[in-house]
Every structure is written in structure tokens, then in C-alpha cells.
Protein backbone atom coordinates (compact mmCIF):
# COMPACT_ATOMS: atom_id res chain seq x y z
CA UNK A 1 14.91 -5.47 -15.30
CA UNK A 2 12.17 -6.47 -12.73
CA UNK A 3 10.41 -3.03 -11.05
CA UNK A 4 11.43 -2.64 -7.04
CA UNK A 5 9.30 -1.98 -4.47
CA UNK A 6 10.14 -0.65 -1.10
CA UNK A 7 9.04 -2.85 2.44
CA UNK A 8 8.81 -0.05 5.02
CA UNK A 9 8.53 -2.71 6.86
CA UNK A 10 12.42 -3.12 7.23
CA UNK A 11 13.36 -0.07 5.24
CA UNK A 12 13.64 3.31 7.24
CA UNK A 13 12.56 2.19 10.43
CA UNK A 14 13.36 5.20 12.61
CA UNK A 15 10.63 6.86 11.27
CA UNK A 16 7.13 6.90 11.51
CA UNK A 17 5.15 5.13 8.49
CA UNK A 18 4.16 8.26 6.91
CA UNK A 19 7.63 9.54 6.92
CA UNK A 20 8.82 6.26 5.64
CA UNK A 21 6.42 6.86 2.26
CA UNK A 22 7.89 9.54 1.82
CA UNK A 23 11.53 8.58 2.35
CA UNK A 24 10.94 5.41 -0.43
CA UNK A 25 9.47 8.18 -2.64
CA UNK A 26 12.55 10.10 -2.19
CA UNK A 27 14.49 7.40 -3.00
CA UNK A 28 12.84 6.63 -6.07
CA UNK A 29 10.64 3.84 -5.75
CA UNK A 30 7.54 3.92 -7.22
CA UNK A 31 5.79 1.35 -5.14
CA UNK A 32 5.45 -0.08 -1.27
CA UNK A 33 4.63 -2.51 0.94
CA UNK A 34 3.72 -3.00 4.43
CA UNK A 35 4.15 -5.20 7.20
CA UNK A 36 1.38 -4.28 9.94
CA UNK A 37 0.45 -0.69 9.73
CA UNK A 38 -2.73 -0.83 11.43
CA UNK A 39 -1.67 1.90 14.15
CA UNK A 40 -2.16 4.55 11.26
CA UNK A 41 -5.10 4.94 9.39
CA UNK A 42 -5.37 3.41 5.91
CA UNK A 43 -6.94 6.93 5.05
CA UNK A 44 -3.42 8.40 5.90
CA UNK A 45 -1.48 5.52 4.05
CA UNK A 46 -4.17 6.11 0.81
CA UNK A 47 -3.21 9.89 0.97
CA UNK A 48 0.66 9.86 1.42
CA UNK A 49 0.29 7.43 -1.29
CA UNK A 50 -1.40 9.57 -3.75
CA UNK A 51 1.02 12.81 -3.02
CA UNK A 52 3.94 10.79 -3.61
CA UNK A 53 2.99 9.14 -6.69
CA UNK A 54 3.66 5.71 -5.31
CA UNK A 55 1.57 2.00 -5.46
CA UNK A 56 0.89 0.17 -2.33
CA UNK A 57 1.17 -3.32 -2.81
CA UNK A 58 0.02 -5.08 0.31
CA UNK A 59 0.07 -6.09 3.99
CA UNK A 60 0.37 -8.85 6.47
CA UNK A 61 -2.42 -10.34 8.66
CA UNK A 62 -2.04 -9.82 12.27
CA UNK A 63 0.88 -11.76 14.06
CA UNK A 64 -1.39 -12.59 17.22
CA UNK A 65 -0.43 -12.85 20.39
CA UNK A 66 3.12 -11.91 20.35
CA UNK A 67 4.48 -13.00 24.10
CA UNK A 68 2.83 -16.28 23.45
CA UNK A 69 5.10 -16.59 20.41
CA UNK A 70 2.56 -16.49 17.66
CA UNK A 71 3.27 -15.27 14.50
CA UNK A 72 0.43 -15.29 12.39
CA UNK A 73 -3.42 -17.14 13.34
CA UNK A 74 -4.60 -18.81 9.99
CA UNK A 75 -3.65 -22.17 11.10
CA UNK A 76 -3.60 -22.03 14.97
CA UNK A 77 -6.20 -24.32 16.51
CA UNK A 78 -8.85 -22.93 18.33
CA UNK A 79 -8.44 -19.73 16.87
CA UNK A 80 -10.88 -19.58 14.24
CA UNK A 81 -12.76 -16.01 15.42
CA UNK A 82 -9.60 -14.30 16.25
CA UNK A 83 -8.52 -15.15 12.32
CA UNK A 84 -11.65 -13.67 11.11
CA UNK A 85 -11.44 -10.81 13.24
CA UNK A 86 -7.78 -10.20 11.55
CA UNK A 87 -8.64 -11.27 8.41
CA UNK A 88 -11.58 -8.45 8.54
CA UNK A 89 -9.19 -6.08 9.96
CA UNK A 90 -6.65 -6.64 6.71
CA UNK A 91 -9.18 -6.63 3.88
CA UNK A 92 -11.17 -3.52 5.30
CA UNK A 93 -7.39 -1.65 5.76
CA UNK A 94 -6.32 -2.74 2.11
CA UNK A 95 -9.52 -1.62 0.74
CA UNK A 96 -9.24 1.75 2.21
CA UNK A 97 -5.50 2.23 1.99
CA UNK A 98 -5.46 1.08 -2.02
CA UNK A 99 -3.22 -2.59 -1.46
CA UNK A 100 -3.87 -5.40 -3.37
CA UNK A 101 -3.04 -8.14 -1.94
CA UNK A 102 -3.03 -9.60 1.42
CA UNK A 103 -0.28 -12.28 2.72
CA UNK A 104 -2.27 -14.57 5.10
CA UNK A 105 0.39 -15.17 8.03
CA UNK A 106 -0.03 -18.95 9.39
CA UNK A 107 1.34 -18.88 12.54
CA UNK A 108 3.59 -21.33 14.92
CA UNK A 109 2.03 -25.08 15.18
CA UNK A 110 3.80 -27.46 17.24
CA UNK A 111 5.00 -30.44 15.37
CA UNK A 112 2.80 -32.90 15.86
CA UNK A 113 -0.03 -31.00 15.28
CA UNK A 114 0.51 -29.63 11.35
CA UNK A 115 -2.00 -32.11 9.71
CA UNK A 116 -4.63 -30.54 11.57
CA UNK A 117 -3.38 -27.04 11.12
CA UNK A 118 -2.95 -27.69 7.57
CA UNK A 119 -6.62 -28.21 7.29
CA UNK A 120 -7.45 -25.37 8.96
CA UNK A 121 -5.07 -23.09 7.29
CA UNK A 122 -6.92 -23.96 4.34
CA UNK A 123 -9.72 -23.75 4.73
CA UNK A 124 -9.17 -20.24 6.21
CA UNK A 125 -7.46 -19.58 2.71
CA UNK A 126 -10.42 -20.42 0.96
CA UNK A 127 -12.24 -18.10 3.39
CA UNK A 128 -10.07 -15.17 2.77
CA UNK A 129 -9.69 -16.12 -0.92
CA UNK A 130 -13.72 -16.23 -0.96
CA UNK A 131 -14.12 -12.82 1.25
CA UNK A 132 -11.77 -10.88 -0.93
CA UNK A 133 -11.84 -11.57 -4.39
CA UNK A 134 -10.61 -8.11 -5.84
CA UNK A 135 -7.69 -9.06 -3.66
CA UNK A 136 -4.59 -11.20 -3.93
CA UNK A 137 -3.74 -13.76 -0.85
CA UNK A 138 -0.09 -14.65 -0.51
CA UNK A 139 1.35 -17.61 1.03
CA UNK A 140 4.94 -17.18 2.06
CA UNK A 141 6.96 -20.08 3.42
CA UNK A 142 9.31 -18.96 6.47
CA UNK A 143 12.51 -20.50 7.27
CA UNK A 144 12.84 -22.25 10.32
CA UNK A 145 16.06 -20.67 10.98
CA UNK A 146 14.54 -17.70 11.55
CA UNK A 147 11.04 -18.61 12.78
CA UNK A 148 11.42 -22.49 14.10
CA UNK A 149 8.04 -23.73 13.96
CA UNK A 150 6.03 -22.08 11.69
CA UNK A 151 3.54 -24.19 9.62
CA UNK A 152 5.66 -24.23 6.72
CA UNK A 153 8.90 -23.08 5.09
CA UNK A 154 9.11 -24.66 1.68
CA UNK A 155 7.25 -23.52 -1.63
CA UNK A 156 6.16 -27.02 -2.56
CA UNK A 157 4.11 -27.11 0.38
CA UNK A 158 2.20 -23.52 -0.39
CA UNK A 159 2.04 -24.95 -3.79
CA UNK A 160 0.10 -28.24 -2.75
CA UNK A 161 -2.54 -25.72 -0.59
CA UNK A 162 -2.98 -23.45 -3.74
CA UNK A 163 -3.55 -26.52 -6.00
CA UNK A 164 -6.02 -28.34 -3.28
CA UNK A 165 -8.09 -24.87 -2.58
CA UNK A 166 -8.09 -24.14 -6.07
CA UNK A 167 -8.80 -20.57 -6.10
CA UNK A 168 -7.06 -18.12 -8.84
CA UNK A 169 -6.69 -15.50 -6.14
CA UNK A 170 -4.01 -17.23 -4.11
CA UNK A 171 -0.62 -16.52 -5.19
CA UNK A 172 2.98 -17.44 -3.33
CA UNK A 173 5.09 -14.78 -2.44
CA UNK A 174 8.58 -16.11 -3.12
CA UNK A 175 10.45 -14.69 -0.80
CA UNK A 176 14.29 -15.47 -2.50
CA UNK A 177 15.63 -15.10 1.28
CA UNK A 178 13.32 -17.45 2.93
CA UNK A 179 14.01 -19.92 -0.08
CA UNK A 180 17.47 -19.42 0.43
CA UNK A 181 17.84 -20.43 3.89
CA UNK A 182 15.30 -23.14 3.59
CA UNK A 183 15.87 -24.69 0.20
CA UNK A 184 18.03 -23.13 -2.00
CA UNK A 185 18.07 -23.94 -5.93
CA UNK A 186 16.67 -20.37 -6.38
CA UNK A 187 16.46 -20.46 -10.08
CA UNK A 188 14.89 -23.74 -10.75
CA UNK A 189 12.30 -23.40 -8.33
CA UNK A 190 11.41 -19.93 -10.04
CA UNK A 191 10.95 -21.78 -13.31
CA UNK A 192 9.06 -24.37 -11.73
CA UNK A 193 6.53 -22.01 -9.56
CA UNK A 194 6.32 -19.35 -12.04
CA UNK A 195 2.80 -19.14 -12.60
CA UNK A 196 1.53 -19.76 -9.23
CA UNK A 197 4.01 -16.36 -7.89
CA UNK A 198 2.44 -13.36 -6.82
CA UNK A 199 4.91 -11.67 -5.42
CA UNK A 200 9.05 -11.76 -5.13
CA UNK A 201 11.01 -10.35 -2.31
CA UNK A 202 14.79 -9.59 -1.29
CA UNK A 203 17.84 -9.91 0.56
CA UNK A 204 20.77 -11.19 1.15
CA UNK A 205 21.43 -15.30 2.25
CA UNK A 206 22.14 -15.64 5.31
CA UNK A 207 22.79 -11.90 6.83
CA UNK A 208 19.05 -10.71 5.59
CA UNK A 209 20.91 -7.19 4.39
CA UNK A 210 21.09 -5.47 1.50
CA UNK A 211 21.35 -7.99 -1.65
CA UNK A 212 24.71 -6.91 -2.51
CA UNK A 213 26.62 -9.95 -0.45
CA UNK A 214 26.25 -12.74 0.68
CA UNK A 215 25.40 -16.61 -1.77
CA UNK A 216 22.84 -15.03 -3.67
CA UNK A 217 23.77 -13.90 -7.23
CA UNK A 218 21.11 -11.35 -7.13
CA UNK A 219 21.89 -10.37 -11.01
CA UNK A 220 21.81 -14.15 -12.38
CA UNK A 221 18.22 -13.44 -10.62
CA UNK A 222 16.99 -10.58 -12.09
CA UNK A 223 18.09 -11.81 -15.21
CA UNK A 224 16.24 -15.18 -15.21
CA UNK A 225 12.93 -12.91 -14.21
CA UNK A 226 13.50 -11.05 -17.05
CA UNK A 227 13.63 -13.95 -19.39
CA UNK A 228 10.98 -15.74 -18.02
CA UNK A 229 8.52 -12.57 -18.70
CA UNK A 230 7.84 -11.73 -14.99
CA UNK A 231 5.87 -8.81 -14.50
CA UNK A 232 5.19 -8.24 -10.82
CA UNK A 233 6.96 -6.70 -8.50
CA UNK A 234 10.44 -7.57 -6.51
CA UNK A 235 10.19 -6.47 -2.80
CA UNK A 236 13.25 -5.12 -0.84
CA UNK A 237 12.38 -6.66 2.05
CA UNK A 238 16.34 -6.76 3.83
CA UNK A 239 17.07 -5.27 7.07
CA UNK A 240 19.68 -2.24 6.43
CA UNK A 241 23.20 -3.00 7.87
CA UNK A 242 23.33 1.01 8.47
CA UNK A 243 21.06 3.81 7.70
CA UNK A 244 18.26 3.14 4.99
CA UNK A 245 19.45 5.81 2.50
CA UNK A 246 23.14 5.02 2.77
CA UNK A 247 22.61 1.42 1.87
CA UNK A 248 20.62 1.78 -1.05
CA UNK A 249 24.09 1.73 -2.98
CA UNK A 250 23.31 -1.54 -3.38
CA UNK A 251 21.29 -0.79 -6.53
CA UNK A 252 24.23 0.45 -8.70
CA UNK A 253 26.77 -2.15 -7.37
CA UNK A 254 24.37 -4.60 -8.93
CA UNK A 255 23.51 -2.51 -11.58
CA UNK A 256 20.02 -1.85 -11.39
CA UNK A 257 17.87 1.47 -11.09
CA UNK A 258 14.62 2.27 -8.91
């Protein structure tokens, strides 16, 4: 059975982040990850960490300018110092907090500008790849559903950057959701992109909740992990349909323990 890590990015969001370690402790993870939690210090994070016995897995880059609609920088035009400044920003926190790995957030590029962004999204891969080699950079593909016009929303495509940059340090975070919505064929593509994964995440297609409904057989899933020798880490990245700590009966209606 794959090992579960909490995203207190979604899960226990009435409380501060601190409180939120210690709530996924409580629960009985024995790892996290983060979203942007660069309003507390990564000293704090590092601590609360440590007490509770947990690993921190990683963080995003910053969103940008969120009235404007951006969602991520690495392959916005023009925006080449604000993505270093972020990029510094996420590598200096996940040093000092304890994450390894980074996902690199692209951003919204309108349509008939994404062969340009693609070349600058790389080659601000290659940068972070380059800057942070004791890390791991993600590349998650986001439905358009949910985010219409971000740079890309199918695996193949974060594939076809990872092979072109060529740099053992990027990894795809296959986010089952985002696949879901976008592509489907969950199991083949998990054969398929099985060595270039760094990461797994989550939740129920389409309602984003707990795993437990929905057209995901979340146990045919777990199982095929298991037989294809995956070792990471499987992120509960849902958003709750009630309280945090109620909903976590998902984990024995599928059968599985933290």
C-alpha cells in the first residue's frame, strides 16, 4: 500500500499552518506538503516538523499576481526577474523548512502565445533544475476545467519538457485528479510515465473531495502502484466536503491506513 501524505494545503484549513501540522500528525500521517506557506517562517514549519515526527515534502512557487489572474510565473512573458525572485524565495524556504522538492507553477498564457511560453518555461526549468540540485522540480499539468488557460494540462506535454531539458532532477507530479478531468486512462498513463513521476496526488473526479466517490477506483489505483514498485509518496490533496477530521473516513472505506 502506497504511504499518504497530508496537503495542508486543502486539508484543515480553518487553522493556521502550524496548527494544521499538528492536526495531520494527529491524524496519523507521517508526512506533508504545502501549497504557499511563505507567511510563516520555514524555521517554524522545520520545528513543528521535527516535534511531530513528520516529513515535509514540498511547496509551490509563487502564484503571481493574483487579480490579474496569474497562477504561477515560469512561463509568463516578460516576467523573467519576478520568476527568479520566486524561484529564490522557494528554494531558500525549502532549504530551511526541510522540503524536497519544489513544483515550478507555470502560469496562465493566452493561446496563441504557448510556443513562446513553452520556451521560456523551459528554460526557467533548467534554471531551477540547475539552481537546486539537492532538490526535486515538479511539473504538474492542470485541467482546464478548473484553471482554463494554463500552459498545460496533459502529462505528455510535461513529459516532452523533461525529455528536451534533460535534467534527472525534474520529476512530474501526477496529480490522478488533474489527469482525471483532463485525460483520463489513469492506469495506463501510470505505466507509461512511471519513471519520470515524482510525486502522486488525490481526490475524487470531478467533485475534488475525499477519494471515496466519484469515477475514480481509487483501490484498482493503489493496487497498480503497488505492483509497479512505486515508492514515493501519494498526496491527499482533495478539498474536504465537511470538517477535515470527520472526512478522513475515507481511509477505511477504501481500506487503507495512514
Amino acid at each position: 500500500m502506497p504511504r499518504f501524505s497530508a496537503n495542508l494545503g486543502f486539508l484543515w484549513p480553518d487553522r493556521p499552518l502550524l496548527e494544521r501540522v499538528e492536526a495531520a500528525a494527529n491524524a496519523g500521517f507521517k508526512a506533508i506538503e504545502l501549497h504557499w506557506p511563505y507567511d510563516v517562517p520555514a524555521e517554524a514549519v522545520r520545528a513543528a516538523c521535527l516535534k511531530h515526527e513528520l516529513i515535509l515534502l514540498g511547496l509551490n512557487t509563487a502564484t503571481g499576481d493574483a487579480a490579474k489572474g496569474e497562477f504561477g510565473l515560469a512561463a509568463l512573458a516578460g516576467r523573467r526577474d519576478d520568476f527568479k525572485a520566486s524561484l529564490d524565495q522557494a528554494i531558500a524556504y525549502a532549504h530551511a523548512s526541510g522540503a524536497s522538492s519544489i513544483h515550478v507553477m507555470a502560469g496562465v498564457v493566452p493561446a496563441d502565445g504557448k510556443e513562446q511560453a513553452r520556451r521560456i518555461f523551459a528554460e526557467n526549468l533548467s534554471l531551477a533544475a540547475e539552481k537546486a540540485p539537492d532538490l526535486t522540480i515538479l511539473l504538474e499539468p492542470i485541467n482546464q476545467r478548473d484553471k482554463p488557460g494554463y500552459f498545460y494540462s496533459t502529462i505528455g506535454e510535461a513529459a516532452s519538457l523533461i525529455d528536451e531539458i534533460g535534467l534527472a532532477n525534474i520529476k512530474i507530479m501526477f496529480d490522478v485528479y488533474h489527469v482525471g478531468v483532463s485525460e483520463g486512462d489513469i492506469l495506463t498513463r501510470l505505466r507509461k510515465y512511471l519513471p519520470l513521476i515524482g510525486h502522486i496526488q488525490i481526490a475524487a473526479v470531478p467533485s475534488r473531495a475525499e477519494p471515496d466517490e466519484g469515477e475514480i477506483a481509487y483501490p484498482a489505483i493503489f493496487k497498480e502502484l503497488d505492483r509497479l514498485g512505486y515508492t514515493g509518496w501519494v498526496g491527499c490533496e482533495y478539498r474536504p466536503r465537511a470538517g477535515t477530521d470527520e472526512g478522513l473516513g475515507w481511509t477505511s472505506a477504501l481500506g487503507i491506513s495512514l
